[in-house]
Protein backbone atom coordinates (compact mmCIF):
# COMPACT_ATOMS: atom_id res chain seq x y z
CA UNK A 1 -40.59 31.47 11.57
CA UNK A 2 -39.20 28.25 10.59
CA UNK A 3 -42.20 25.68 9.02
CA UNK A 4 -39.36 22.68 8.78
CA UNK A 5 -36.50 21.44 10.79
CA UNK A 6 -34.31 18.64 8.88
CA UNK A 7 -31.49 16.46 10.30
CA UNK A 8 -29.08 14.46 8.97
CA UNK A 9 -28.39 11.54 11.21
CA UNK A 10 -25.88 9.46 13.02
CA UNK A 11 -23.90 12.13 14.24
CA UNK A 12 -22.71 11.59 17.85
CA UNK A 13 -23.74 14.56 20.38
CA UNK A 14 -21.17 15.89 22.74
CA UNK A 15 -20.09 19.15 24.41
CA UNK A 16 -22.45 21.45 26.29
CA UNK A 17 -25.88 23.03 26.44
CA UNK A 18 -27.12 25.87 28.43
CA UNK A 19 -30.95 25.50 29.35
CA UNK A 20 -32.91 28.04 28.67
CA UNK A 21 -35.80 29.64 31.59
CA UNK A 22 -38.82 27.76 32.24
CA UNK A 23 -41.21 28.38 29.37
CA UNK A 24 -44.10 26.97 31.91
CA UNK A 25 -42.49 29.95 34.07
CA UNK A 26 -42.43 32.67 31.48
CA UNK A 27 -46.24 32.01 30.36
CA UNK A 28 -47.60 33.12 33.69
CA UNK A 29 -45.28 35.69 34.95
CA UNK A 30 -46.07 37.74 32.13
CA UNK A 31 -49.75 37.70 32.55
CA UNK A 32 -49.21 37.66 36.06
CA UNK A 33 -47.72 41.72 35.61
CA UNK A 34 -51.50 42.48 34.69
CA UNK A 35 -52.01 42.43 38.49
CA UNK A 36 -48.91 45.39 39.45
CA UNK A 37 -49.44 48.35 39.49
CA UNK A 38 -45.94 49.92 38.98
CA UNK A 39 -42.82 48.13 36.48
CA UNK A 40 -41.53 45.05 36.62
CA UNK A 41 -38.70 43.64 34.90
CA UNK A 42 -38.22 39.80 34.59
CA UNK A 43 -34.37 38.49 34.04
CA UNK A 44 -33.33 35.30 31.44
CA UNK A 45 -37.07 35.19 29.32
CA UNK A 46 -37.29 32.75 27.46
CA UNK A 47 -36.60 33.86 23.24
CA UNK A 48 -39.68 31.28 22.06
CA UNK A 49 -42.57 32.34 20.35
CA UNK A 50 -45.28 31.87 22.87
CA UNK A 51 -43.33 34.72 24.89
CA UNK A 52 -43.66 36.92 21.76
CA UNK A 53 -47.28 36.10 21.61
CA UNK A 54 -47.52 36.90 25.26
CA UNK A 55 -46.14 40.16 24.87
CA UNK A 56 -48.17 41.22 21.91
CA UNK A 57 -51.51 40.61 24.40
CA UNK A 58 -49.71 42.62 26.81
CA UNK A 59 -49.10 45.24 23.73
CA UNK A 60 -53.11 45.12 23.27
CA UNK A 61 -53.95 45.97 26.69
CA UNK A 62 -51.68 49.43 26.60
CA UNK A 63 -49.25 47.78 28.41
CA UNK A 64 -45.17 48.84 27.59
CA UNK A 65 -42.94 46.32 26.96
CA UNK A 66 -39.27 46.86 26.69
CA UNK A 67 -37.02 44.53 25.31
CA UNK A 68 -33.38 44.28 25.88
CA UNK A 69 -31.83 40.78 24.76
CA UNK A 70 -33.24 38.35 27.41
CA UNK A 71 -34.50 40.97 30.11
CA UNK A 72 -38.36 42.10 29.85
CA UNK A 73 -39.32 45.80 31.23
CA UNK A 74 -42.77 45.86 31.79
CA UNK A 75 -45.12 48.64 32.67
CA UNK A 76 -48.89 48.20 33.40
CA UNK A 77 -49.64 51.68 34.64
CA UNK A 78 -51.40 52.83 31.42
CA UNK A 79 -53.35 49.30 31.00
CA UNK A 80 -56.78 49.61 29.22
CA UNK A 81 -58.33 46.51 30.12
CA UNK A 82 -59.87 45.87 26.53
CA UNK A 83 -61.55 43.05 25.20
CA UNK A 84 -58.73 40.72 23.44
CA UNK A 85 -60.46 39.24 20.72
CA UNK A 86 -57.46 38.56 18.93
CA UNK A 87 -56.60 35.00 17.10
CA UNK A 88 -53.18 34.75 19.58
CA UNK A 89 -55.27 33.82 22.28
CA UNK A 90 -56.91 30.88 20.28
CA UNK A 91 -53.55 30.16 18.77
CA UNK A 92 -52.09 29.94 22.88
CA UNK A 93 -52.86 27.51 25.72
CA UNK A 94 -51.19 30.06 28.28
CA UNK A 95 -53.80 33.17 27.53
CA UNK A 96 -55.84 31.44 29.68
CA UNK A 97 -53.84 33.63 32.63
CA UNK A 98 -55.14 36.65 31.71
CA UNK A 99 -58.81 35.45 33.11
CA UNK A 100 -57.30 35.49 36.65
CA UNK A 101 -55.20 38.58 35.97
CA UNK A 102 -57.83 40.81 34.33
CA UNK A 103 -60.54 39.32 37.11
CA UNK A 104 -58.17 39.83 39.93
CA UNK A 105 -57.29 43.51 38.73
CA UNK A 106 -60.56 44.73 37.06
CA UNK A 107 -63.35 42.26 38.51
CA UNK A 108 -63.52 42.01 34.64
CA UNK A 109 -62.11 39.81 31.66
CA UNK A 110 -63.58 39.34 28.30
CA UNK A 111 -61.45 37.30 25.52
CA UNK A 112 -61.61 34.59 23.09
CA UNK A 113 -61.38 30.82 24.21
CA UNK A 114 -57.68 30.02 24.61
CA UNK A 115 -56.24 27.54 22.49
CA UNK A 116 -52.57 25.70 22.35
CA UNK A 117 -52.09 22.22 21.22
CA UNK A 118 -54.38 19.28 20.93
CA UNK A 119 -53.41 16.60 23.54
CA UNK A 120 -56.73 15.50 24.29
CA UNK A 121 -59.64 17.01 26.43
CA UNK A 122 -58.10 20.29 28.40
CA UNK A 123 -60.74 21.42 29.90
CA UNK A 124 -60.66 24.18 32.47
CA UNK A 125 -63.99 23.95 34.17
CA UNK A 126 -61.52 23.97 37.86
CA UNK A 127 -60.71 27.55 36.90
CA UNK A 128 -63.91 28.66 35.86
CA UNK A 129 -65.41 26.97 39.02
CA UNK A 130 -62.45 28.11 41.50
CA UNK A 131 -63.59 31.65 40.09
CA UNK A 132 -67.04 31.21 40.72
CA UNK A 133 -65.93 30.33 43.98
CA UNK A 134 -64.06 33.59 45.00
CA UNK A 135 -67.87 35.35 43.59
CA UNK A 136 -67.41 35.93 39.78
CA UNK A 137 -70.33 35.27 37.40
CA UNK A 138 -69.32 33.44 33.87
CA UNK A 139 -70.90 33.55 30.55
CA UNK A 140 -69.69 31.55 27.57
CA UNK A 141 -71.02 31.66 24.16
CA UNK A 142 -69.97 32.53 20.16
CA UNK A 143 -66.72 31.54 20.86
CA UNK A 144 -65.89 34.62 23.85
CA UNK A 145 -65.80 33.67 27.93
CA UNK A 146 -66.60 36.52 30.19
CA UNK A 147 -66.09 36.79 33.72
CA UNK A 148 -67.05 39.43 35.99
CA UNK A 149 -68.01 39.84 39.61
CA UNK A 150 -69.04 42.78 41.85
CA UNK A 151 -66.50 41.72 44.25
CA UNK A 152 -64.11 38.87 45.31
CA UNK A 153 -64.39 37.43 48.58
CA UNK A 154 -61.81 35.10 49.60
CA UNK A 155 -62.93 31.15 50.51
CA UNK A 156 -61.73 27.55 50.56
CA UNK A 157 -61.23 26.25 47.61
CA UNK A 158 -61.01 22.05 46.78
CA UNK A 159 -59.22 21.17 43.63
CA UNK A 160 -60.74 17.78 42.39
CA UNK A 161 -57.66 17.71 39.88
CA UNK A 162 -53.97 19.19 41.26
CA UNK A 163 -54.55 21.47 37.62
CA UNK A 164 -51.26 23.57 37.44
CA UNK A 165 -53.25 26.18 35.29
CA UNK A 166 -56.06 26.36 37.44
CA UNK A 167 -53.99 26.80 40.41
CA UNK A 168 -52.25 29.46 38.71
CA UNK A 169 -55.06 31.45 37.77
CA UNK A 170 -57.03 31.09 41.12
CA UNK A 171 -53.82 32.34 42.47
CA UNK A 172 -53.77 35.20 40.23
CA UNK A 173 -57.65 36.19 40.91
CA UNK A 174 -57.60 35.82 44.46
CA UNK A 175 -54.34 38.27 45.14
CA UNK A 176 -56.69 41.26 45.05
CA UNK A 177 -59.60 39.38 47.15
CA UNK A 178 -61.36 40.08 50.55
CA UNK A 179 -60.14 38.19 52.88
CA UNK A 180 -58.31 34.86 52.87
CA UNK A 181 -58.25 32.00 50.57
CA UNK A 182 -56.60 28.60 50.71
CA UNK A 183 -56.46 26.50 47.59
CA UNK A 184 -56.77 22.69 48.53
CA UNK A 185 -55.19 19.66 46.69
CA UNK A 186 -53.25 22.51 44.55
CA UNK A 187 -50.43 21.95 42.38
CA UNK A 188 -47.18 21.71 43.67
CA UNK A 189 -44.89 22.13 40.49
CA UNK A 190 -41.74 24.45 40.45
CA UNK A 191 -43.24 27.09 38.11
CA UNK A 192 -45.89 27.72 41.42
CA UNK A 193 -43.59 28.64 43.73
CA UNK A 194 -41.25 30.70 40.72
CA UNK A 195 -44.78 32.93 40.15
CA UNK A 196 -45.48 33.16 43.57
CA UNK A 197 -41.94 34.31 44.66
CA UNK A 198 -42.83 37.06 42.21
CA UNK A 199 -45.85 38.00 43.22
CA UNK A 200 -44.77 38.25 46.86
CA UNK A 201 -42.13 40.41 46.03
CA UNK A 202 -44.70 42.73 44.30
CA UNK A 203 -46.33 42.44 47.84
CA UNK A 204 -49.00 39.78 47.86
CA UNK A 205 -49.20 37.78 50.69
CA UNK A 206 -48.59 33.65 49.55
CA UNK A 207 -47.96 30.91 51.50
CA UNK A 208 -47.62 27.22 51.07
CA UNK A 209 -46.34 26.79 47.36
CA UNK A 210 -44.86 23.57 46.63
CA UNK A 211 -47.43 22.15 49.03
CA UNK A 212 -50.88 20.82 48.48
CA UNK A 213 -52.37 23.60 50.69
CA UNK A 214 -51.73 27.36 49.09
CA UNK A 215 -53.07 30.71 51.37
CA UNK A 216 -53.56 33.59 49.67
CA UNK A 217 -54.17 36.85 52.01
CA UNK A 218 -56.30 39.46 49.74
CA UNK A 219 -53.64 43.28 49.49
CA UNK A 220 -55.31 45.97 48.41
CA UNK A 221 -52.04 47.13 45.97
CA UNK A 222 -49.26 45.30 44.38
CA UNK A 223 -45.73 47.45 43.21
CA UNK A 224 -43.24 46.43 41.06
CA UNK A 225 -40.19 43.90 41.15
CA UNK A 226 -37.33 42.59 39.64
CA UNK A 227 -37.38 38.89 39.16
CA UNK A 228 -35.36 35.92 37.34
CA UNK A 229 -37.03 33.11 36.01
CA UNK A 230 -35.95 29.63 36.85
CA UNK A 231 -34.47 27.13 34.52
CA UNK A 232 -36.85 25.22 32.43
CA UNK A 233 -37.07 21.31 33.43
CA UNK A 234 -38.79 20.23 30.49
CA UNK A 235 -36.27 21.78 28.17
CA UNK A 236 -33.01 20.04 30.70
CA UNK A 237 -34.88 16.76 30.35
CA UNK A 238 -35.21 16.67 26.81
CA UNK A 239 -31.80 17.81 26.12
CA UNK A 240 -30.48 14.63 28.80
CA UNK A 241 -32.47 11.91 26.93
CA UNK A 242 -31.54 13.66 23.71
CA UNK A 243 -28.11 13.27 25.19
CA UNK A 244 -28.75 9.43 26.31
CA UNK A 245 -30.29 8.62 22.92
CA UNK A 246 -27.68 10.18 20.41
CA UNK A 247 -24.21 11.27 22.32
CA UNK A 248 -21.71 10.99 25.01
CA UNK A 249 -20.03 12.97 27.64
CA UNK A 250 -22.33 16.11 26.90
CA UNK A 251 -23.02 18.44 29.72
CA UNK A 252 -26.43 19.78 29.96
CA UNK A 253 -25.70 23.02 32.17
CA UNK A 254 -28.50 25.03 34.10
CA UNK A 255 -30.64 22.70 35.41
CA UNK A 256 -31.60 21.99 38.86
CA UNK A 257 -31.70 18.24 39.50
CA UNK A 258 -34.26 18.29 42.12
CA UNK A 259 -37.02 18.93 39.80
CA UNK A 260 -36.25 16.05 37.52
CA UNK A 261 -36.03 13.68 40.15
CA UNK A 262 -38.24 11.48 38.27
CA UNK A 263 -36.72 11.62 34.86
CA UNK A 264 -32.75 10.68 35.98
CA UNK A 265 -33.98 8.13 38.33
CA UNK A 266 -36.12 6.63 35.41
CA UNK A 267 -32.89 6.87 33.56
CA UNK A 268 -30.46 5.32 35.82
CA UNK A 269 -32.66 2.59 36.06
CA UNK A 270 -32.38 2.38 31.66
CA UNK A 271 -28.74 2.44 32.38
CA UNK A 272 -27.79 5.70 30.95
CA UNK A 273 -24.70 6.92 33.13
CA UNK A 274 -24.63 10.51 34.31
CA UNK A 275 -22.39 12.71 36.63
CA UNK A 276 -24.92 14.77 38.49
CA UNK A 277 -23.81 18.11 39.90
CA UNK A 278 -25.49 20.92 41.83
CA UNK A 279 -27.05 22.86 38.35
CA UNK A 280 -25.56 20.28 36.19
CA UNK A 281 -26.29 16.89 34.40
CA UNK A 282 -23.28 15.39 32.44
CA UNK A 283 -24.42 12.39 30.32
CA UNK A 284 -21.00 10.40 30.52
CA UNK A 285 -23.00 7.54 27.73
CA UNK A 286 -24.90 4.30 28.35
CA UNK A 287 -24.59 0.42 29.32
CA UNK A 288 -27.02 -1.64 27.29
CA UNK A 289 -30.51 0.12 27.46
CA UNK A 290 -32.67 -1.45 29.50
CA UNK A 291 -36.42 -1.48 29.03
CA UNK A 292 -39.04 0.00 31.51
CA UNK A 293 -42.31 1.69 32.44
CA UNK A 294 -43.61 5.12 32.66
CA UNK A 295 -46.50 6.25 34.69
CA UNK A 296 -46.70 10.16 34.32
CA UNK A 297 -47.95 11.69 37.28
CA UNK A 298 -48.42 15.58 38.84
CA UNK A 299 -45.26 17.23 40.36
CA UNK A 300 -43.01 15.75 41.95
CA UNK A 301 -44.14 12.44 39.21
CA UNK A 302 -42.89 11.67 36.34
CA UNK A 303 -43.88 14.66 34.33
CA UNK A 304 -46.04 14.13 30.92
CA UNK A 305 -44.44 16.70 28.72
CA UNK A 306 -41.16 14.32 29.03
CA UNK A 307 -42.95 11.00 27.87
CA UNK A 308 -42.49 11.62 24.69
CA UNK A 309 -39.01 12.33 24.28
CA UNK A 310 -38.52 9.39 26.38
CA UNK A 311 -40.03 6.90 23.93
CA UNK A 312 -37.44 7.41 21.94
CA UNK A 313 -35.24 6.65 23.78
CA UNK A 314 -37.32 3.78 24.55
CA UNK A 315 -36.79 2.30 20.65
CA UNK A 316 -33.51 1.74 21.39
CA UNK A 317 -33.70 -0.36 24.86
CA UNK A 318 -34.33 -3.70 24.46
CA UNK A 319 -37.46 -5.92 25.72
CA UNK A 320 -40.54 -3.92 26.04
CA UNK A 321 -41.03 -0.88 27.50
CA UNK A 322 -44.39 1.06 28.84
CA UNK A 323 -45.75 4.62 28.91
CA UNK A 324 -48.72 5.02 31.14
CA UNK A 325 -50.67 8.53 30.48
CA UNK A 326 -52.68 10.03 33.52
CA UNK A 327 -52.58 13.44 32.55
CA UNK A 328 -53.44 13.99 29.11
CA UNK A 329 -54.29 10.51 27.97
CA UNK A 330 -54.51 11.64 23.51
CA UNK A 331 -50.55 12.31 23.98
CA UNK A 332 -49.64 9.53 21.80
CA UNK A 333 -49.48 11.51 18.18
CA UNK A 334 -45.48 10.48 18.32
CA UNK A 335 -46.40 7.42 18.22
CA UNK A 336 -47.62 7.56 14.75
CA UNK A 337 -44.75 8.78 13.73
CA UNK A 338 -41.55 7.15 15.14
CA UNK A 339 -43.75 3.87 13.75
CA UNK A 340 -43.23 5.73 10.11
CA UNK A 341 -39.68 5.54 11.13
CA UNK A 342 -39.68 1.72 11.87
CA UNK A 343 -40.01 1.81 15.50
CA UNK A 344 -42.46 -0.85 16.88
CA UNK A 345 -45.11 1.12 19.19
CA UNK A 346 -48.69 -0.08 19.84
CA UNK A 347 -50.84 2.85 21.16
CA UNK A 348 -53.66 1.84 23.83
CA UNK A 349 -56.25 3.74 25.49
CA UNK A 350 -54.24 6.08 27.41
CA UNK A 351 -51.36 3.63 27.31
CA UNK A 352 -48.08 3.16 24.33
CA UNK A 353 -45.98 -0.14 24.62
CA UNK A 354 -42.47 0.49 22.89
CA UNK A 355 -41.05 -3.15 21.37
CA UNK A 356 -37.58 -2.02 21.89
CA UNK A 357 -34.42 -2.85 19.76
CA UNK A 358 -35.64 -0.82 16.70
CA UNK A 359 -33.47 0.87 14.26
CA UNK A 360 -35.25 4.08 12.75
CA UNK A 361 -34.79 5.43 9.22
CA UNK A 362 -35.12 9.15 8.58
CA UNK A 363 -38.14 10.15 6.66
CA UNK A 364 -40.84 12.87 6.99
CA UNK A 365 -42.62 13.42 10.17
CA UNK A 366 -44.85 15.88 11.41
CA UNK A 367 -44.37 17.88 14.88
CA UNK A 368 -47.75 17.17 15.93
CA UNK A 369 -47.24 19.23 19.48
CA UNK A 370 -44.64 21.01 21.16
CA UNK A 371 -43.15 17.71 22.71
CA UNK A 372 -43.80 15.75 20.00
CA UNK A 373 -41.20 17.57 18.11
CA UNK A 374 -38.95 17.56 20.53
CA UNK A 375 -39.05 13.37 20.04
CA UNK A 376 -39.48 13.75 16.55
CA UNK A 377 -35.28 15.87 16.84
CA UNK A 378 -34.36 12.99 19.11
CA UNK A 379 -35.61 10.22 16.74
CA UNK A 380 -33.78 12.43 13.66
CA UNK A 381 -31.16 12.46 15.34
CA UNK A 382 -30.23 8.74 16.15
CA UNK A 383 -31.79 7.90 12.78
CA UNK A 384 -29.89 6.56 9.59
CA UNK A 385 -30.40 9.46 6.66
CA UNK A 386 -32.13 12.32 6.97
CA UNK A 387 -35.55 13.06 8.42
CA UNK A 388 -37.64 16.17 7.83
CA UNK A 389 -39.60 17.53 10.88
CA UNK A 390 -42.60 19.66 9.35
CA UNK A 391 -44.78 22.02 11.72
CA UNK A 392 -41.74 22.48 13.27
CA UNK A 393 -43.72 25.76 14.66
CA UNK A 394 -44.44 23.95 17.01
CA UNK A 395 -41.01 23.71 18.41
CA UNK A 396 -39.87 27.13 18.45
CA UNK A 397 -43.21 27.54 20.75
CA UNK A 398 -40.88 25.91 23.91
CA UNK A 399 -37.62 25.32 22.62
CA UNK A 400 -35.26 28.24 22.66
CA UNK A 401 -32.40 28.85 19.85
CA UNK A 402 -33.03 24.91 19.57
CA UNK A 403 -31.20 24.51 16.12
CA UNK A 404 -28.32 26.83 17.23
CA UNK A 405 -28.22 24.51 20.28
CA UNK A 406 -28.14 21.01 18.45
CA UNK A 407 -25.00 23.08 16.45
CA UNK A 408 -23.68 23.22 19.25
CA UNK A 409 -23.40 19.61 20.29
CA UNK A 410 -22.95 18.23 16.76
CA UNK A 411 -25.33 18.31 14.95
CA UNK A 412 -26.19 18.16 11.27
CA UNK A 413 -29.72 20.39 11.21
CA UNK A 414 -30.93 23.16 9.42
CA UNK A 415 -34.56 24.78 9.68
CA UNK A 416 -36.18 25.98 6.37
């Protein structure tokens, strides 16, 4: 894999861009298959490499995985519910899913502590304790968790955050549960209702995604399915601010608007001009950039994973803009290094404040996280000379065929 991504600057975007399936998506439908007990294949999977670690931990478990371009066949029938004690789950946020796979299938799950990128505290002490809940026991120690329970008993469960992972995972624990249990103050993002959808169609009984109130009615078997993921928001909203930042008149094609609410709003108020359609977002170009503030929030909010690329875009608006951080309040590592770059950001407690009207110079920058480098691509991109994006790992993680992609549109990169 690519360790460096480096762009040549000042070349103006246009065209179109097909967005990829949610990567948010992806991550927990393919844990998710733990729980059926017959094939399922999932349609348009994302070609990143947290899928590929995904299906290697599926690989360890005796699971079959066929793969044929974009379409996964996967078949659980032979699973051997081992320990995984391999480095992938350190190395990914999303193995976390297998807890409330493994518990809901087995009443058992022993791994390493998952891992993923540093954006501050992450704890998930609301899935451990929405586990605990449904009647599992928990030890944690030398590095391992371990969950297991003599039975699961469906209850009422009170989120004191709306945690999109926890909700995922008490989802995915409670399927196979006695009994009914309702999930309070749950998440409400897209990539709920996309593994739910699934999950009902292998023949669990789920109600009330998308709301703040989720029922889960405990089946005694789940079958297979055939599912398609939905389009990834996070990767449509870079690629429109990338769009906003560096071109005109490019099409970003795939998306549904609805769940970026928040982001074109935020833009319309910059004044970036756009022709939104029913699964498309043409950026026609901008007025003069206007500054503003940011306040990231849970679904349907402003979401955080688009904060960064949005300070970019920020540089270039004049006045002074804000980004408030509720949700992971350490996500400010960009900061750093668009200020290498000459952009003018002061980074608060939980807060960045963008002196707009910048002009950035290419140098070398580190993808610190997976949306980092997607600002630190934006920021090469509208930058005079050429920037080099190390750790670009990091990218490939959530960006599909990115480099083919900026090609695409215009630009001048190449990953080394």
């Amino acid at each position: 894999m690519a360790e460096t991504l480096v762009i040549h600057g000042g070349k103006k975007l246009s065209g179109e861009v097909t967005v990829s399936s949610a990567k948010n998506s992806a991550v927990a439908l393919l844990p998710a298959v733990v729980l059926a007990q017959k094939p399922v294949k999932i349609f348009d999977v994302p070609r990143i490499s947290d899928v590929s670690e995904l299906v290697y931990l599926l690989s360890l478990l005796n699971i079959y995985v066929e793969v044929d371009g974009s379409t996964l066949t996967i078949d659980p029938t032979g699973i051997d519910n081992i320990v995984l004690d391999d480095e992938a789950c350190t190395r990914l946020r999303a193995s976390y899913y297998f807890m409330g796979a493994l518990l809901g299938r087995f009443r058992y799950c022993k791994m390493l502590s998952p891992g993923g990128c540093y954006l501050g505290p992450r704890p998930y002490d609301l899935h451990l304790k929405g586990f605990e809940a449904l009647g599992a026991h928990i030890v944690q120690g030398d590095g391992f968790i371990e969950l297991f329970a003599e039975e699961l008993k469906g209850t009422d469960i009170f989120l004191d955050i709306s945690s999109v992972g926890a909700t995922i995972n008490i989802i995915m624990a409670a399927v196979y549960a006695t009994g009914k249990t309702v999930i309070h103050n749950a998440a409400k993002e897209p990539e709920i209702i996309d593994l739910t959808t699934m999950l009902n169609k292998m023949g669990a009984k789920i109600r009330g995604a998308g709301t703040s109130d989720i029922t889960i009615e405990g089946v005694k078997e789940l079958g297979g399915c055939m599912h398609e993921i939905i389009p990834d928001r996070i990767e449509a909203g870079t690629y429109i601010v990338m769009a906003a930042a560096a071109g005109e008149n490019v099409t970003v094609r795939n998306v549904i608007p609805q769940h970026i609410d928040a982001l074109l709003s935020k833009l319309e108020e910059m004044g970036v001009v756009m022709d939104i359609g029913r699964d498309y977002v043409k950026v026609i170009g901008t007025k003069n950039l206007h500054n503003c503030e940011v306040k990231t929030l849970p679904y349907p909010g402003f979401a955080t994973d688009l904060q960064q690329p949005l300070t970019v875009l920020m540089t270039k608006a004049l006045g002074t803009s804000k980004v408030t951080e509720t949700i992971y309040v350490e996500r400010f590592k960009h900061c750093r290094e668009l200020n290498k770059m000459g952009a003018d950001i002061e980074v608060k407690e939980g807060e960045s404040v963008i002196h707009g009207g910048t002009l950035l110079k290419g140098c070398d920058v580190t993808a610190t996280d997976l949306r980092a480098g997607a600002a630190m691509i934006i920021a090469g991109l509208i930058a005079e000379g050429t920037t080099t994006i190390h750790d670009a790992y990091h990218i490939f993680r959530g960006y599909a065929d990115v480099v083919n992609k900026l090609k695409g549109l215009g630009a001048d990169v190449e990953a080394i």
